[in-house]
N, C-alpha and C. Protein backbone atom coordinates (compact mmCIF):
# COMPACT_ATOMS: atom_id res chain seq x y z
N UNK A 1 -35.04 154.48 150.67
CA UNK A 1 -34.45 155.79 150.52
C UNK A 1 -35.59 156.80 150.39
N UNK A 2 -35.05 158.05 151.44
CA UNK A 2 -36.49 158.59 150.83
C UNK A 2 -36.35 159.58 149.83
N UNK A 3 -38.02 160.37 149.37
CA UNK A 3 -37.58 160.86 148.07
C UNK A 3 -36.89 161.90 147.85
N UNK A 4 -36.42 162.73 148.99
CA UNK A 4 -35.39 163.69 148.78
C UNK A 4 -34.11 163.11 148.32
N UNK A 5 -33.79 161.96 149.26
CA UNK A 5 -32.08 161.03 148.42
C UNK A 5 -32.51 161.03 147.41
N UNK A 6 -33.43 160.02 146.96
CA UNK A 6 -33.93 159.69 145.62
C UNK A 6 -33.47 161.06 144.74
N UNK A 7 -34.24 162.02 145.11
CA UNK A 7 -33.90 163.27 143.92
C UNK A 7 -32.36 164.07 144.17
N UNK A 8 -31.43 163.55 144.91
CA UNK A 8 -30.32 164.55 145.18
C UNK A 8 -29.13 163.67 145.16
N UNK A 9 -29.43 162.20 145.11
CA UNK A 9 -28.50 161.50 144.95
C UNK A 9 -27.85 161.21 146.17
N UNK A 10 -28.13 162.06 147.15
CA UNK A 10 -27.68 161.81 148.36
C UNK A 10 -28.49 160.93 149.89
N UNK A 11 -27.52 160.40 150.29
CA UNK A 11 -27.66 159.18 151.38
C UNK A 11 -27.30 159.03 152.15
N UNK A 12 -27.30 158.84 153.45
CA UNK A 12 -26.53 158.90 154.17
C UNK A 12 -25.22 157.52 154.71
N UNK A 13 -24.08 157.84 155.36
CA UNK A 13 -23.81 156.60 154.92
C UNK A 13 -24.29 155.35 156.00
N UNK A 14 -25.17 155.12 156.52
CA UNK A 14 -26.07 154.39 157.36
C UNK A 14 -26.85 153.37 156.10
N UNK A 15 -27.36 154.23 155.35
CA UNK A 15 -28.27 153.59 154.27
C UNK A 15 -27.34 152.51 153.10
N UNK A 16 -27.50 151.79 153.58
CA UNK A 16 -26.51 150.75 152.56
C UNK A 16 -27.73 149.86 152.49
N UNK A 17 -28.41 149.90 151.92
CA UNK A 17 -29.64 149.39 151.23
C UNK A 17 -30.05 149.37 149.79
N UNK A 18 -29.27 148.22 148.90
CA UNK A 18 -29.24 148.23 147.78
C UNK A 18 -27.52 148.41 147.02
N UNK A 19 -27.29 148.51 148.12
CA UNK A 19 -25.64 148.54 147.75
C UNK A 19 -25.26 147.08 147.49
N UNK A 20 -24.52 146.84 146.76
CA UNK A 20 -23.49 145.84 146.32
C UNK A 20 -23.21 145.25 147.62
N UNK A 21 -23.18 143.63 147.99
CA UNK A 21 -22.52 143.32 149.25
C UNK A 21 -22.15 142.18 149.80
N UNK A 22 -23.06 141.20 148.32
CA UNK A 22 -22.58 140.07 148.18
C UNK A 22 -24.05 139.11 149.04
N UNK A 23 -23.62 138.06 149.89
CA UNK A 23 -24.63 137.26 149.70
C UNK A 23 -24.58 137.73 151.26
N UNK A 24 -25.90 137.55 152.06
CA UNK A 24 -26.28 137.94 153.36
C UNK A 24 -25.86 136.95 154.33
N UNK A 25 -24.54 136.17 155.25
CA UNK A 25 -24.77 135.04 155.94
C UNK A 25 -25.94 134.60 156.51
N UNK A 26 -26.43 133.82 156.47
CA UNK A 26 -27.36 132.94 157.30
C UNK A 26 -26.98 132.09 158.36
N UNK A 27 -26.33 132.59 159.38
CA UNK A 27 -25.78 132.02 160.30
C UNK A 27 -25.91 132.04 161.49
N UNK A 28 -26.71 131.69 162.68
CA UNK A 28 -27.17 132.32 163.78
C UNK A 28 -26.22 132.33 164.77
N UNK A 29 -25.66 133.17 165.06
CA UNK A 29 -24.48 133.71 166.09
C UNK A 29 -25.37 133.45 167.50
N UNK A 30 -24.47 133.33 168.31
CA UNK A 30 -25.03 133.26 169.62
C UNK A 30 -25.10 134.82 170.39
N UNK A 31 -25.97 134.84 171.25
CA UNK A 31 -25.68 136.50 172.07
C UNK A 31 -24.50 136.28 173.13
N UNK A 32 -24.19 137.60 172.72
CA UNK A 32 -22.73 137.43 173.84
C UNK A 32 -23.80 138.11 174.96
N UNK A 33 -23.52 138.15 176.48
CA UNK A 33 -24.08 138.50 177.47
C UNK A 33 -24.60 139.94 177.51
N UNK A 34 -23.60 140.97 177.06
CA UNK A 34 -23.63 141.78 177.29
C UNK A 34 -24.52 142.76 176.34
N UNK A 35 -24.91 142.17 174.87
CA UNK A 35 -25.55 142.15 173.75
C UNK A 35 -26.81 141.79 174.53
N UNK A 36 -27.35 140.74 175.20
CA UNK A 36 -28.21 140.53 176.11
C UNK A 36 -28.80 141.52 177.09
N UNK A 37 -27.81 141.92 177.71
CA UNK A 37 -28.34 143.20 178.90
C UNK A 37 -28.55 144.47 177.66
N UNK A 38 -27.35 144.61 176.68
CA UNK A 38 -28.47 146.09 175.75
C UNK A 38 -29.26 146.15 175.30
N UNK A 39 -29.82 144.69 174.86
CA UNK A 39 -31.18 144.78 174.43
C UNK A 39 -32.14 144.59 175.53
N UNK A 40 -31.97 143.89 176.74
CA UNK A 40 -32.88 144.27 177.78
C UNK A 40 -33.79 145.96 178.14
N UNK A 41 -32.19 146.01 178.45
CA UNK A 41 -32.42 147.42 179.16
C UNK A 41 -33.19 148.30 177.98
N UNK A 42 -32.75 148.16 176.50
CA UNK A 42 -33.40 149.31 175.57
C UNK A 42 -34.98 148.75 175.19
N UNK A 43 -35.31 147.82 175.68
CA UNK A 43 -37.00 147.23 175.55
C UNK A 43 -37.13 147.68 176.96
N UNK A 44 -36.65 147.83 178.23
CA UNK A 44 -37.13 148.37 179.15
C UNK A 44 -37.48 150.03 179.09
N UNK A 45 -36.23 150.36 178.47
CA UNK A 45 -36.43 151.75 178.54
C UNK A 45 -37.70 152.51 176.93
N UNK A 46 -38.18 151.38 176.37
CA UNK A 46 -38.47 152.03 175.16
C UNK A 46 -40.27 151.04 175.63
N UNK A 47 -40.66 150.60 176.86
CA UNK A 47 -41.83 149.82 176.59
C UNK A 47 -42.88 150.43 177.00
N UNK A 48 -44.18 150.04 176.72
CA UNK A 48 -45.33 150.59 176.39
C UNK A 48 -45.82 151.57 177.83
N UNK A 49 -45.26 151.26 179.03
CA UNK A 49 -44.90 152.02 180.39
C UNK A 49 -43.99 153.33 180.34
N UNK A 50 -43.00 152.42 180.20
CA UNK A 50 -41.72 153.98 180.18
C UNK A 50 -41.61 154.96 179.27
N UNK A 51 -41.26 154.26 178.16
CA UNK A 51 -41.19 155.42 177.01
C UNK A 51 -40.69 156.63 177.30
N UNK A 52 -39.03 156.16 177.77
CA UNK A 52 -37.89 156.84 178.16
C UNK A 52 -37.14 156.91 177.07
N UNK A 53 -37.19 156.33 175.72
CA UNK A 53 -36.23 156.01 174.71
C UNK A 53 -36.47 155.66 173.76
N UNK A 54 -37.47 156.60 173.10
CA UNK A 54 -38.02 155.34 171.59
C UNK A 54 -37.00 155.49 170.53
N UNK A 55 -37.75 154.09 169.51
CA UNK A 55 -37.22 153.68 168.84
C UNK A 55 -36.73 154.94 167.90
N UNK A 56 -37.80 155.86 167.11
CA UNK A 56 -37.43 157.10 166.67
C UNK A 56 -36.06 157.75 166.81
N UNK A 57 -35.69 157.46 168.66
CA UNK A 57 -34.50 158.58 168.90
C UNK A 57 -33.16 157.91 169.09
N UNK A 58 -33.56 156.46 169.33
CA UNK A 58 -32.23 155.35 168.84
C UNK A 58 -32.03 155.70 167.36
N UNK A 59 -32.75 155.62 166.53
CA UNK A 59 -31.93 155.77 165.09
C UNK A 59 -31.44 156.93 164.72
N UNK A 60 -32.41 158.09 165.25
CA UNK A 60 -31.45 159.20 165.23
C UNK A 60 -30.18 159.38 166.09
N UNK A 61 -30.24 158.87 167.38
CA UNK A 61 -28.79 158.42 167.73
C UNK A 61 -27.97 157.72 166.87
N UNK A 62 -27.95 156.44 166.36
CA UNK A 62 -27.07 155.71 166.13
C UNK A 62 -26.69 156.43 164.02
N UNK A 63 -27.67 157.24 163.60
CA UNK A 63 -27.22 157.59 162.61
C UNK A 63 -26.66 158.64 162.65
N UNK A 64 -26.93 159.64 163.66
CA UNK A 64 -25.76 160.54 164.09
C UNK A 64 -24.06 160.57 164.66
N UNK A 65 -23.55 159.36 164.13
CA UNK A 65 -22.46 158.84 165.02
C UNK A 65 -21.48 159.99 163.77
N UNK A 66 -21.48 159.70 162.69
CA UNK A 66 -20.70 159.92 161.38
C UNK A 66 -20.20 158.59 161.33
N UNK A 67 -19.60 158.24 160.11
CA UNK A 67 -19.62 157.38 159.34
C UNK A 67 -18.41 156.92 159.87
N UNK A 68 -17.44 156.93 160.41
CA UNK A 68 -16.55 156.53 160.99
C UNK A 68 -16.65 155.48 161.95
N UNK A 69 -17.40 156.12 163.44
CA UNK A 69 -18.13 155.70 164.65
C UNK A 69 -18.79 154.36 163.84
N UNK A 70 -19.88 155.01 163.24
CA UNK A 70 -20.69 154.28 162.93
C UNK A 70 -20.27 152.34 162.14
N UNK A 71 -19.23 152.84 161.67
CA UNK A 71 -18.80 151.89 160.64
C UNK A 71 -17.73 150.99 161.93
N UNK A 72 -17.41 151.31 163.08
CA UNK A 72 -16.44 150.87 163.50
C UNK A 72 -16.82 149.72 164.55
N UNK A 73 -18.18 150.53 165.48
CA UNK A 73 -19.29 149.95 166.29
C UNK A 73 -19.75 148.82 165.67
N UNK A 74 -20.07 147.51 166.53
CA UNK A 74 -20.95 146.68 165.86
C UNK A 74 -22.05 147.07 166.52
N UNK A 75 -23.30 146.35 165.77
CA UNK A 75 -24.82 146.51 166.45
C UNK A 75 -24.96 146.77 167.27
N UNK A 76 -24.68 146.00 168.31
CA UNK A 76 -24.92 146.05 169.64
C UNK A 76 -24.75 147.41 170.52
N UNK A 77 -23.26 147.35 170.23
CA UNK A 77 -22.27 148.51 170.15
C UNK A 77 -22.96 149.96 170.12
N UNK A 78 -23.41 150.19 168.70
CA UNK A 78 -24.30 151.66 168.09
C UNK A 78 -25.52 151.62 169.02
N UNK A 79 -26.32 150.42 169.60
CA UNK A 79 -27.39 150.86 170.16
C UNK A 79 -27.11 151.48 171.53
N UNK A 80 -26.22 150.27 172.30
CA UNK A 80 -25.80 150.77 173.72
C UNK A 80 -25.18 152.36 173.69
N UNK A 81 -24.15 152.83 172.79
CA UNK A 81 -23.76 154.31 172.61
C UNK A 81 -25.01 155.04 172.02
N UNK A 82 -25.78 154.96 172.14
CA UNK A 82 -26.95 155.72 171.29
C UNK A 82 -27.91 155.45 172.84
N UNK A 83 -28.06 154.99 173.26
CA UNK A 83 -28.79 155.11 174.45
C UNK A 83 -28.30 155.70 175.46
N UNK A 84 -26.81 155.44 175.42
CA UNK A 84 -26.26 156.16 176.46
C UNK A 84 -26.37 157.93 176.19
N UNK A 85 -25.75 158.14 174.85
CA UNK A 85 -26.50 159.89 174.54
C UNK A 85 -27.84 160.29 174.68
N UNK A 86 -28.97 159.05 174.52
CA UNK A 86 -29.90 159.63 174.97
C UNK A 86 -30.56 160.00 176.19
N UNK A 87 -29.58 159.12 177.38
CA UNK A 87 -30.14 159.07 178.25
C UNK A 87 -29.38 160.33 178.77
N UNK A 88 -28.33 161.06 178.14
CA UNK A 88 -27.54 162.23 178.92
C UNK A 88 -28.12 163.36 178.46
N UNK A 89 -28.76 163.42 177.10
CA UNK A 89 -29.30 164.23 176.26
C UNK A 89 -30.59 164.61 177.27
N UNK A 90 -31.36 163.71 177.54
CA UNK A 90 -32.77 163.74 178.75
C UNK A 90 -31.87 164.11 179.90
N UNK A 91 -30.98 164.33 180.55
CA UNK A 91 -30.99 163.91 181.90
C UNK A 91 -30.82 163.56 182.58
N UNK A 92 -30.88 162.22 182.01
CA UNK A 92 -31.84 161.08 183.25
C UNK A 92 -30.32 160.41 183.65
N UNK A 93 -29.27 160.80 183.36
CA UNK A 93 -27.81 160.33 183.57
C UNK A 93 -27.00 160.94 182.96
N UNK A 94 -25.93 161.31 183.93
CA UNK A 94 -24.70 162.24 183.83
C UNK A 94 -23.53 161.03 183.36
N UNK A 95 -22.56 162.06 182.47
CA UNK A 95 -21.80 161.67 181.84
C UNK A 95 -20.49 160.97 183.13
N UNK A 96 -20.94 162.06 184.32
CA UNK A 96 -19.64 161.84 185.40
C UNK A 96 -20.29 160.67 185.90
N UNK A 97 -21.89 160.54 185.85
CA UNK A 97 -22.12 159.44 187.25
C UNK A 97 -22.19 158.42 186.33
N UNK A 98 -22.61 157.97 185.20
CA UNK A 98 -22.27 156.32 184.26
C UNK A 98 -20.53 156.14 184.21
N UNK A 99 -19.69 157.53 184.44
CA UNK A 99 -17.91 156.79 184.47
C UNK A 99 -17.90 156.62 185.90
N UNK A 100 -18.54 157.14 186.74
CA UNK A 100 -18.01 156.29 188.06
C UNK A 100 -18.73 155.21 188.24
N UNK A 101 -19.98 155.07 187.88
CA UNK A 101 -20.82 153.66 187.66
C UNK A 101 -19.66 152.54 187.47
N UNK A 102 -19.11 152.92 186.25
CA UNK A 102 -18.56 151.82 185.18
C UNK A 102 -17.24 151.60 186.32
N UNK A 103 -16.37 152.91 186.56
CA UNK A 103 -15.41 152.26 187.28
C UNK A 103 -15.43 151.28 188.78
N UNK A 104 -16.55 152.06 189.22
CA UNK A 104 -17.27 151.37 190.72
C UNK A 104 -17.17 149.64 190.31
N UNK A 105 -17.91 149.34 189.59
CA UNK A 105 -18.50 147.97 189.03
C UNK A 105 -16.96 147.84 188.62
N UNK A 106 -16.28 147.80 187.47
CA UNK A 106 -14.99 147.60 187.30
C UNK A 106 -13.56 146.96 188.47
N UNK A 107 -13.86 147.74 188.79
CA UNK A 107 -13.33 147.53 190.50
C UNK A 107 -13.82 146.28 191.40
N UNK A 108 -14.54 145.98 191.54
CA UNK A 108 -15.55 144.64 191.54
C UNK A 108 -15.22 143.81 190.77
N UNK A 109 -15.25 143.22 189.70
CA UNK A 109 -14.91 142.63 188.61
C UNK A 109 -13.34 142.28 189.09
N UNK A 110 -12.63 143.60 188.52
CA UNK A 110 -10.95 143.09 188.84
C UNK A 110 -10.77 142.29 189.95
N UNK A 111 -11.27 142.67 190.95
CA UNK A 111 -11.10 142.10 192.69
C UNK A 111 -11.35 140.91 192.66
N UNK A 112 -12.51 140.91 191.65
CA UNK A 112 -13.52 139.28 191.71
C UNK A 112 -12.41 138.35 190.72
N UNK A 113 -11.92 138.68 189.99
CA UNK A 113 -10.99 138.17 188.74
C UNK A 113 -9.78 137.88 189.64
N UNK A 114 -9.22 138.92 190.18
CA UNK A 114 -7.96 138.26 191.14
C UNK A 114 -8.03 137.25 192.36
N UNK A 115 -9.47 137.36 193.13
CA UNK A 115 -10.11 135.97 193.94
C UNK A 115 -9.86 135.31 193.03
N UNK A 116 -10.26 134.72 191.76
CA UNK A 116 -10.21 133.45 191.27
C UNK A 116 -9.10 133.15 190.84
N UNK A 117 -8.20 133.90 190.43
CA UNK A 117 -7.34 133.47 190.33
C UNK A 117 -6.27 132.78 191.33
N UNK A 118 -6.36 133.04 192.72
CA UNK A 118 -5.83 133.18 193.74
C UNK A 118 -6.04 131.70 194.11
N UNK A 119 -7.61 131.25 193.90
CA UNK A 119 -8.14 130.50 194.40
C UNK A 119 -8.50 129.53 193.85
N UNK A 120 -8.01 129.58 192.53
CA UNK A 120 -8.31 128.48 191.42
C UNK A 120 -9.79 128.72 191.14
N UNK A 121 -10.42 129.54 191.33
CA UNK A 121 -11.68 129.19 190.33
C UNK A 121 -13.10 128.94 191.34
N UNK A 122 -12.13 128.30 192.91
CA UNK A 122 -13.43 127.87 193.92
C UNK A 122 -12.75 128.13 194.79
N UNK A 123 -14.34 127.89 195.25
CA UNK A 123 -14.50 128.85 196.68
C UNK A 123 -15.20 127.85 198.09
């Protein structure tokens, strides 16, 4: 906490550090795929070359959500939405061209999902 919380009592609600919470699991979850590609892409976009995205402006992304967002997102979740504002915040991608991205690819997917089904699975 830093020493302004310290002296004002105030925190944000991101900082749950020292809070009550019980015992920490120790359990190693597997990566789901897609947890895989956000952390790709945010070591691509944040590496010693690009430095399109540092770490600095991920946390100010992902602590800017409000406490709602924030609390609702898992990990993965807060980073990929926190990259995606940063990358609209720079520029470097429009809000219209990542929804037609997503639906383009989407569209693909469904098509590819109804082949298999069609087809049992093979091809």
């Amino acid at each position: 906490m830093s020493e302004d919380a310290k002296e004002t009592g105030l925190r944000g609600y991101h900082d749950i550090g020292g809070d009550p919470a019980g015992d920490i699991p120790k359990v190693e979850l597997p990566w789901l795929h897609w947890e895989k590609q956000t952390e790709a892409i945010r070591d691509l976009l944040g590496d010693g070359t690009r430095r399109i995205v540092s770490l600095d402006e991920m946390r100010r992304g992902f602590e800017s959500f409000g406490a709602d967002k924030y609390k609702a997102l898992s990990f993965y979740r807060r980073r990929l939405d926190a990259m995606i504002d940063i990358l609209v915040e720079k520029e470097i991608i429009s809000r219209e061209e990542l929804d037609a991205a997503v639906s383009e690819r989407r569209e693909v997917w469904t098509r590819a999902a109804a082949e298999d089904t069609v087809t049992g699975g093979s091809q």
